[in-house]
N, C-alpha and C. Protein backbone atom coordinates (compact mmCIF):
# COMPACT_ATOMS: atom_id res chain seq x y z
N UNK A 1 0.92 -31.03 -23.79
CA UNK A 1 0.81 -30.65 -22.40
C UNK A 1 1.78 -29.51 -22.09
N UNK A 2 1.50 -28.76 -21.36
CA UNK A 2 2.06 -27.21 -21.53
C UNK A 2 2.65 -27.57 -19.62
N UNK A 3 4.12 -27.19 -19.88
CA UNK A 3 4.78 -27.16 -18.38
C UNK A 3 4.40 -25.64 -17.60
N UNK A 4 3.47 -25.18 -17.91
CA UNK A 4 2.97 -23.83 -17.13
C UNK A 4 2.56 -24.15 -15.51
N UNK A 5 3.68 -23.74 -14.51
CA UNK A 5 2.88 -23.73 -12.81
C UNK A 5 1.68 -22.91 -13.12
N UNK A 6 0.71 -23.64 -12.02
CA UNK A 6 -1.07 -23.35 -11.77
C UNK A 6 -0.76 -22.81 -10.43
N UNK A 7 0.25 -22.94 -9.39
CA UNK A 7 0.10 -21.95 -8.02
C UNK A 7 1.79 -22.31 -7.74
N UNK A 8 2.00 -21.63 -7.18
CA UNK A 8 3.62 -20.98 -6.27
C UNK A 8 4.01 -22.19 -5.27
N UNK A 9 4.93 -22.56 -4.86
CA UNK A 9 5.14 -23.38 -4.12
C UNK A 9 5.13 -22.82 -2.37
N UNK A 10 5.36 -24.01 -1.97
CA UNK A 10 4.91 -23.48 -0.17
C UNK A 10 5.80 -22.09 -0.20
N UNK A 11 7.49 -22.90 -0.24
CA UNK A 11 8.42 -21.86 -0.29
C UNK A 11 8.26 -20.73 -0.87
N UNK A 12 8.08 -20.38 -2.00
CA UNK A 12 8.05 -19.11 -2.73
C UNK A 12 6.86 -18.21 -1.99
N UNK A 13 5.10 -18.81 -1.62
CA UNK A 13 4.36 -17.97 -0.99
C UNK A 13 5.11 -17.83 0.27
N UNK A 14 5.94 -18.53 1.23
CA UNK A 14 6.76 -17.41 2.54
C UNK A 14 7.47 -16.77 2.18
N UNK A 15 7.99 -16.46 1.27
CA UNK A 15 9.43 -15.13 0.64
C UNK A 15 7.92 -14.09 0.56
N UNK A 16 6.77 -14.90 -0.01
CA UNK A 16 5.71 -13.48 -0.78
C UNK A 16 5.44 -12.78 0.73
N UNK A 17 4.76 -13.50 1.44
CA UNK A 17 4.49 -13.32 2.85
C UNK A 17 5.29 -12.65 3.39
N UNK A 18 6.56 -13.08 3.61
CA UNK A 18 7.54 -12.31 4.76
C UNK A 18 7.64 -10.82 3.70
N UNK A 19 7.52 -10.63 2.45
CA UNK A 19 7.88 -9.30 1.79
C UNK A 19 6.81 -8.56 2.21
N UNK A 20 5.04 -9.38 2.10
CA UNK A 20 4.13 -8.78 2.27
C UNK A 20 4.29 -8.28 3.73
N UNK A 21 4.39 -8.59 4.92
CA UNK A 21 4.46 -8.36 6.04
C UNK A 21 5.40 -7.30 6.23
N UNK A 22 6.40 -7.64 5.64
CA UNK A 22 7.50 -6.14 6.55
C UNK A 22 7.12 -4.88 5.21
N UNK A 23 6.25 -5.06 3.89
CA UNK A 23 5.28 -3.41 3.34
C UNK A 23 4.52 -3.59 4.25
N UNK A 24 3.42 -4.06 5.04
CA UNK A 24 2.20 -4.13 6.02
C UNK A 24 2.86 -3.12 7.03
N UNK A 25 4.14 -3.64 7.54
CA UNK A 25 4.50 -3.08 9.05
C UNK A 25 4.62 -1.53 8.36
N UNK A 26 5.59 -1.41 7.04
CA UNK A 26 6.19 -0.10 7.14
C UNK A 26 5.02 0.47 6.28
N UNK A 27 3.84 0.00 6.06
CA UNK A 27 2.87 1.16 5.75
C UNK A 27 2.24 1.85 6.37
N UNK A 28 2.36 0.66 7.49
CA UNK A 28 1.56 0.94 8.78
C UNK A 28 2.23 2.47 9.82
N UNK A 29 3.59 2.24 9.73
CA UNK A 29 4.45 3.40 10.35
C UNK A 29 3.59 4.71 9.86
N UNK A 30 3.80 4.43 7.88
CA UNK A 30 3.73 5.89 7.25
C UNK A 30 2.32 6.39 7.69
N UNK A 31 1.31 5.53 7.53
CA UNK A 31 0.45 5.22 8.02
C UNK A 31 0.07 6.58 9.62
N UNK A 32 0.97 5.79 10.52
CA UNK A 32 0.67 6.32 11.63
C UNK A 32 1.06 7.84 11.48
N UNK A 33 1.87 8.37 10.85
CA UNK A 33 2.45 9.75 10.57
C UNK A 33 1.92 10.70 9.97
N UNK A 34 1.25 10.22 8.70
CA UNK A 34 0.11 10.77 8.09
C UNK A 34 -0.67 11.12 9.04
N UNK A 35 -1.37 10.14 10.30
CA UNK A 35 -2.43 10.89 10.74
C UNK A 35 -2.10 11.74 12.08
N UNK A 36 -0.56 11.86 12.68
CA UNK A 36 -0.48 12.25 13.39
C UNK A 36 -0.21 13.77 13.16
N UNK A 37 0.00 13.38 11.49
CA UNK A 37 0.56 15.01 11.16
C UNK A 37 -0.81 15.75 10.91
N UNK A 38 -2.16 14.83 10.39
CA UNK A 38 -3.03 15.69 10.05
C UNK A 38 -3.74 16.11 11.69
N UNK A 39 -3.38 15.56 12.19
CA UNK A 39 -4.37 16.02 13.72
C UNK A 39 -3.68 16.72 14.36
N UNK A 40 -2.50 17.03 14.39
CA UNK A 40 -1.70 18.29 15.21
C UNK A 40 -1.28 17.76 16.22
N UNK A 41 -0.97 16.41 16.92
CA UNK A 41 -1.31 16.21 18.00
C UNK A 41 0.43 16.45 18.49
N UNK A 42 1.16 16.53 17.69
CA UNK A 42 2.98 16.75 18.33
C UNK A 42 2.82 18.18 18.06
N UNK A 43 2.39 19.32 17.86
CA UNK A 43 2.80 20.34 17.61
C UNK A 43 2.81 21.33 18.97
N UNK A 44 3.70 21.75 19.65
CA UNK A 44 4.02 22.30 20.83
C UNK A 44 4.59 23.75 20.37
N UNK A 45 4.76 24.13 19.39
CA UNK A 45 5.37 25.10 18.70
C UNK A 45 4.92 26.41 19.24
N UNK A 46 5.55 27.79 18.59
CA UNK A 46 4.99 29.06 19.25
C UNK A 46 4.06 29.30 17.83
N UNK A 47 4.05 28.41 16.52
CA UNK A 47 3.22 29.27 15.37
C UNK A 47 1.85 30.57 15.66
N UNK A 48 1.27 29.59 16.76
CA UNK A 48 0.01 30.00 16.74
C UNK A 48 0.44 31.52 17.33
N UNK A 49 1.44 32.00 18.44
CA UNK A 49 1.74 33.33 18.75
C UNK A 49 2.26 34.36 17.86
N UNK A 50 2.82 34.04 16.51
CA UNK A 50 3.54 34.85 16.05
C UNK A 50 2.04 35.39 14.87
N UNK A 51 2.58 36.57 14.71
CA UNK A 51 1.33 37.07 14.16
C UNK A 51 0.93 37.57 12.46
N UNK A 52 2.45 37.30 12.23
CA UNK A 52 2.74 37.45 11.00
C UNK A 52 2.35 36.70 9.54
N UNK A 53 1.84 37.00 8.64
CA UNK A 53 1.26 35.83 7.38
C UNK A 53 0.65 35.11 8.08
N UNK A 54 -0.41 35.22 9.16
CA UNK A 54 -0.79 34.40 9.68
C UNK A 54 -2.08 33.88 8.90
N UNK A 55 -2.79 34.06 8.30
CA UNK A 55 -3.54 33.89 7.26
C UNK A 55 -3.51 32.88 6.03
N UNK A 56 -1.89 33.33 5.47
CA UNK A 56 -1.19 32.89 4.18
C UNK A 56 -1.08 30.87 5.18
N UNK A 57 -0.21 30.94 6.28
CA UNK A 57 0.11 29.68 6.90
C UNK A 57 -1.20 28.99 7.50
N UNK A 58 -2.49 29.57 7.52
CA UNK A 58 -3.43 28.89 7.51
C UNK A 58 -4.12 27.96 6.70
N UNK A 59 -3.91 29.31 5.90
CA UNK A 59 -4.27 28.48 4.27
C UNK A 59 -3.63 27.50 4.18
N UNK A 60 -2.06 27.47 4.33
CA UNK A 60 -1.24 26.65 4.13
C UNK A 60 -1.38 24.87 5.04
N UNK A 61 -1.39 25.42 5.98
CA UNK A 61 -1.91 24.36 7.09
C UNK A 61 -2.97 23.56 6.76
N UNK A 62 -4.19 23.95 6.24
CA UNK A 62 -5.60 23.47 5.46
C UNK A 62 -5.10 22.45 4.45
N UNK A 63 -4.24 23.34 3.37
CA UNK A 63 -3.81 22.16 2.69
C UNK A 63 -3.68 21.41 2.62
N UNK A 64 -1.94 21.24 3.55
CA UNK A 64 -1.29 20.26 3.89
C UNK A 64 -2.03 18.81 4.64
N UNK A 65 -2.79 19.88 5.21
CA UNK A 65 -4.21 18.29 6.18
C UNK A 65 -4.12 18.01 5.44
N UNK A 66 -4.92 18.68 4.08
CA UNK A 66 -6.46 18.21 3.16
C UNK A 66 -5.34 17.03 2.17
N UNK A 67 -4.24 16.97 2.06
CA UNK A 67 -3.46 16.57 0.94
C UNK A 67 -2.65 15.08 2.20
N UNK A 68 -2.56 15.22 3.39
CA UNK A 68 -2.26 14.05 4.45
C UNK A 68 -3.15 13.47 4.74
N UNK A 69 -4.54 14.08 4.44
CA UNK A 69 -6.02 13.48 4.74
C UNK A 69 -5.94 12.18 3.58
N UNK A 70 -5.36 12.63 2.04
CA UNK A 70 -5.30 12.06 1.06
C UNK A 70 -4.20 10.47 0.71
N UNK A 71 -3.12 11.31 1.44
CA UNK A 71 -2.54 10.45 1.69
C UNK A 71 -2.34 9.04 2.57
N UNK A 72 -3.09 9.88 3.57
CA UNK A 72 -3.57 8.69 4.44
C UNK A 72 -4.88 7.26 4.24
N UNK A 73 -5.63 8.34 3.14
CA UNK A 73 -6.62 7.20 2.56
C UNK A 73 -6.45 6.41 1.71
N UNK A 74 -5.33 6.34 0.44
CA UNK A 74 -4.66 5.86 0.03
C UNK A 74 -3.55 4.96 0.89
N UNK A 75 -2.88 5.02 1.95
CA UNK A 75 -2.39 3.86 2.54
C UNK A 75 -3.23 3.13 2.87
N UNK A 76 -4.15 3.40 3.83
CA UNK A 76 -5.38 2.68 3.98
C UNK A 76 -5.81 1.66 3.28
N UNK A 77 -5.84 1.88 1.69
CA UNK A 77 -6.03 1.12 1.04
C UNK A 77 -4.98 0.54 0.37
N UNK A 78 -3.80 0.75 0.39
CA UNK A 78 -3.01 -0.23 0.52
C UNK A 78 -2.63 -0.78 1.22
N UNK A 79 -2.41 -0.71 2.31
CA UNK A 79 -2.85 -2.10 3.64
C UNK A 79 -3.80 -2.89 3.27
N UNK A 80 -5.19 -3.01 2.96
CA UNK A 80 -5.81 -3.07 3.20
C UNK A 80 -5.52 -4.42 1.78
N UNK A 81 -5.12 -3.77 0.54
CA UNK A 81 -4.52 -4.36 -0.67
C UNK A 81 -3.39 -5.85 -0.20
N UNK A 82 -2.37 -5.17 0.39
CA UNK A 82 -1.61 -6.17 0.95
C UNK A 82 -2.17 -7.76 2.26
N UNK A 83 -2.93 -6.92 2.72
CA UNK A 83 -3.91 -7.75 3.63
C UNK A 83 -4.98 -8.69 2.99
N UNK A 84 -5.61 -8.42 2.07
CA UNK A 84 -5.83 -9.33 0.75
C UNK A 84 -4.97 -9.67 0.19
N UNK A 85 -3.71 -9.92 -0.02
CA UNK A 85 -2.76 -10.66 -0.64
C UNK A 85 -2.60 -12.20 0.09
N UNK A 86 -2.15 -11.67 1.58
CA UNK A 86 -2.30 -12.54 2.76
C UNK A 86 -3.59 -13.30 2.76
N UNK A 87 -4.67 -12.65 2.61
CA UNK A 87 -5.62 -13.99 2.52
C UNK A 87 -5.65 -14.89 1.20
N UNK A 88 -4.65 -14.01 0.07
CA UNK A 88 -4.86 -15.71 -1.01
C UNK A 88 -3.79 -16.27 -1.05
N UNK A 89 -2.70 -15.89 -0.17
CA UNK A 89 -1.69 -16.81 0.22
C UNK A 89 -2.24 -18.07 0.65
N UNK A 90 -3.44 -17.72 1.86
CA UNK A 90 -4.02 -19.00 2.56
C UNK A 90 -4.52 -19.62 2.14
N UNK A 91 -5.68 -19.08 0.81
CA UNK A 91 -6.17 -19.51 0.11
C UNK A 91 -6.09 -20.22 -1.10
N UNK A 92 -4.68 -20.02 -0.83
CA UNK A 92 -4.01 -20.94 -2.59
C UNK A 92 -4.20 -19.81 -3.62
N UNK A 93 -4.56 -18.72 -3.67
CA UNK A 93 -5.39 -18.40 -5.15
C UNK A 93 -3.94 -17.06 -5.34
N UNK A 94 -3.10 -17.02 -4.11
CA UNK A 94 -2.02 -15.80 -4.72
C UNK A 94 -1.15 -16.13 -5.87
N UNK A 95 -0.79 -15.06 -6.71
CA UNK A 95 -0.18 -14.97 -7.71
C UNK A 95 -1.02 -15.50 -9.22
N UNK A 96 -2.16 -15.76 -8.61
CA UNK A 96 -2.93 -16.50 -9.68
C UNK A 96 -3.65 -15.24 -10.59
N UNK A 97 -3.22 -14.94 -12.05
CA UNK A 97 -3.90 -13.63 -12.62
C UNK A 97 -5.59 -13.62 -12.47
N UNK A 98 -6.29 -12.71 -12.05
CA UNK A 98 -7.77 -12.75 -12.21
C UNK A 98 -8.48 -12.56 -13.51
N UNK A 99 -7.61 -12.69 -14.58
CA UNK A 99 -8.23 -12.40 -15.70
C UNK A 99 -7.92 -13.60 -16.20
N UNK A 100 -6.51 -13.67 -16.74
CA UNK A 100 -5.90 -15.25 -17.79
C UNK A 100 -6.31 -16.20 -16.78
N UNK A 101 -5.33 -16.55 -15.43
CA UNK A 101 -6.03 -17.68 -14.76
C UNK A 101 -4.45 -17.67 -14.80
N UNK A 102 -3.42 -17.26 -15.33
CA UNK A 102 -1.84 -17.79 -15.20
C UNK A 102 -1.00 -17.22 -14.05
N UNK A 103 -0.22 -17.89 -14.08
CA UNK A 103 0.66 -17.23 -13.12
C UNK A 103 1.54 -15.48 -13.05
N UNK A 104 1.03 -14.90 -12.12
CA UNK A 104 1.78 -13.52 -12.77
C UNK A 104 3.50 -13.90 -11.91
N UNK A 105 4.15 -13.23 -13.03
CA UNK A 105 5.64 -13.30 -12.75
C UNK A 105 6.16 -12.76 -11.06
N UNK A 106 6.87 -13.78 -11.01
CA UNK A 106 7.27 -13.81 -9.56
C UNK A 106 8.05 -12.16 -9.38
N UNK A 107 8.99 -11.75 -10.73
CA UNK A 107 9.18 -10.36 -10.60
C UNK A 107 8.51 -9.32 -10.35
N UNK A 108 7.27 -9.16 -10.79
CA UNK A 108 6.15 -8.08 -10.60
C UNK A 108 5.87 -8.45 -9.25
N UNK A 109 5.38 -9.77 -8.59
CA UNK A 109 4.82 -10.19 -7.21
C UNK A 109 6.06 -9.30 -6.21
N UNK A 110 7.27 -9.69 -6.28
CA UNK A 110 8.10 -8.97 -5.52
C UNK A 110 7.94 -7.72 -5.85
N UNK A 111 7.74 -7.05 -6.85
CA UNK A 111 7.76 -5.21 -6.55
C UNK A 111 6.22 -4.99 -6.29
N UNK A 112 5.29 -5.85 -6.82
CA UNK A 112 3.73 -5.52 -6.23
C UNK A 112 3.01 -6.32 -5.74
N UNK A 113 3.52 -6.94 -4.35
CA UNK A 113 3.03 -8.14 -3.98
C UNK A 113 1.41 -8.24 -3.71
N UNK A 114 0.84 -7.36 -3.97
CA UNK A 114 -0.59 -7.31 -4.09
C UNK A 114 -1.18 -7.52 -5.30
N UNK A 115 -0.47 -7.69 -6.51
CA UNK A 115 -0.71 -7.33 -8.01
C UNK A 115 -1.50 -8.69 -7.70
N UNK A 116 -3.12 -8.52 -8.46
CA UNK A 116 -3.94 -9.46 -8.84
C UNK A 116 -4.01 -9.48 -10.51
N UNK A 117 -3.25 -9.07 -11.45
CA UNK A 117 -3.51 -9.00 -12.60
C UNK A 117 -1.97 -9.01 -13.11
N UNK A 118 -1.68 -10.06 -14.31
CA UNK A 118 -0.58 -10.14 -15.10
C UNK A 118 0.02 -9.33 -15.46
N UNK A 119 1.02 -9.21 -15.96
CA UNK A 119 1.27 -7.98 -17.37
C UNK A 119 0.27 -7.81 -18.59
N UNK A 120 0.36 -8.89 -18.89
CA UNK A 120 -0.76 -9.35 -20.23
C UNK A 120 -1.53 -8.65 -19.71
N UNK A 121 -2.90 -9.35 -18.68
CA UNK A 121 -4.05 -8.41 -18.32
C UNK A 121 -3.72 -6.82 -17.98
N UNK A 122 -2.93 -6.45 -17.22
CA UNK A 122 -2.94 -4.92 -17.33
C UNK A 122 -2.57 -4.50 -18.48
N UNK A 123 -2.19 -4.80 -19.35
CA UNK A 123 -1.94 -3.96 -20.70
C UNK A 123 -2.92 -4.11 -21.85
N UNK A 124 -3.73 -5.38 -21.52
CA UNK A 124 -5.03 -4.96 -21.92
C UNK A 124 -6.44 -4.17 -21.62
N UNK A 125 -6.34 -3.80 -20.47
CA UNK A 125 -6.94 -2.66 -19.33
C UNK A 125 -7.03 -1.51 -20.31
């Protein structure tokens, strides 16, 4: 008979929870910044009057969206990652690997509290 835990105890899923919740809040911030930066909506500036490289900082401006556009879809989906974590907290099934069926290490859960896959399984990926 093998002493291997099959799920996390009450205690250990609220440490996962309260970690998951305050990445949720502060993704959510970066989140909000990303899109405030891609929509212009704080910019009160004189850019648009000055007349100089004005072309070159367009280009530049395009970018920067097109690359906050990127960034922002990627938080998205990590919220979205973490917010599925939270539902297999409820569900009993967090920390449980989707491949072996074992427990992934409580170390990885704290730096990737969304991680659905072991070490083992990702390094067979």
């Amino acid at each position: 008979m093998s002493d291997v835990k099959l799920k996390y105890s009450e205690q250990d899923l609220q440490e996962f929870k309260a970690i998951i919740d305050k990445k949720i809040a502060r993704a959510q911030e970066d989140l909000e910044l990303l899109r405030s930066s891609y929509k212009n909506d704080a910019n009160n500036g004189t850019d648009d009057t000055s007349p100089s490289f004005k072309s070159f900082d367009e280009g530049s401006d395009v970018m920067s969206k097109e690359a906050n556009v990127q960034l922002a879809i990627r938080q998205e989906k990590f919220i979205r990652d973490l917010k599925n974590a939270l539902l297999r907290i409820e569900n009993g099934t967090y920390g449980i690997c989707r491949v072996t069926g074992k427990l992934i290490q409580k170390e990885r859960l704290k730096l990737v509290p969304h991680a659905t896959l072991s070490i083992e399984a990702k390094r067979r990926q």
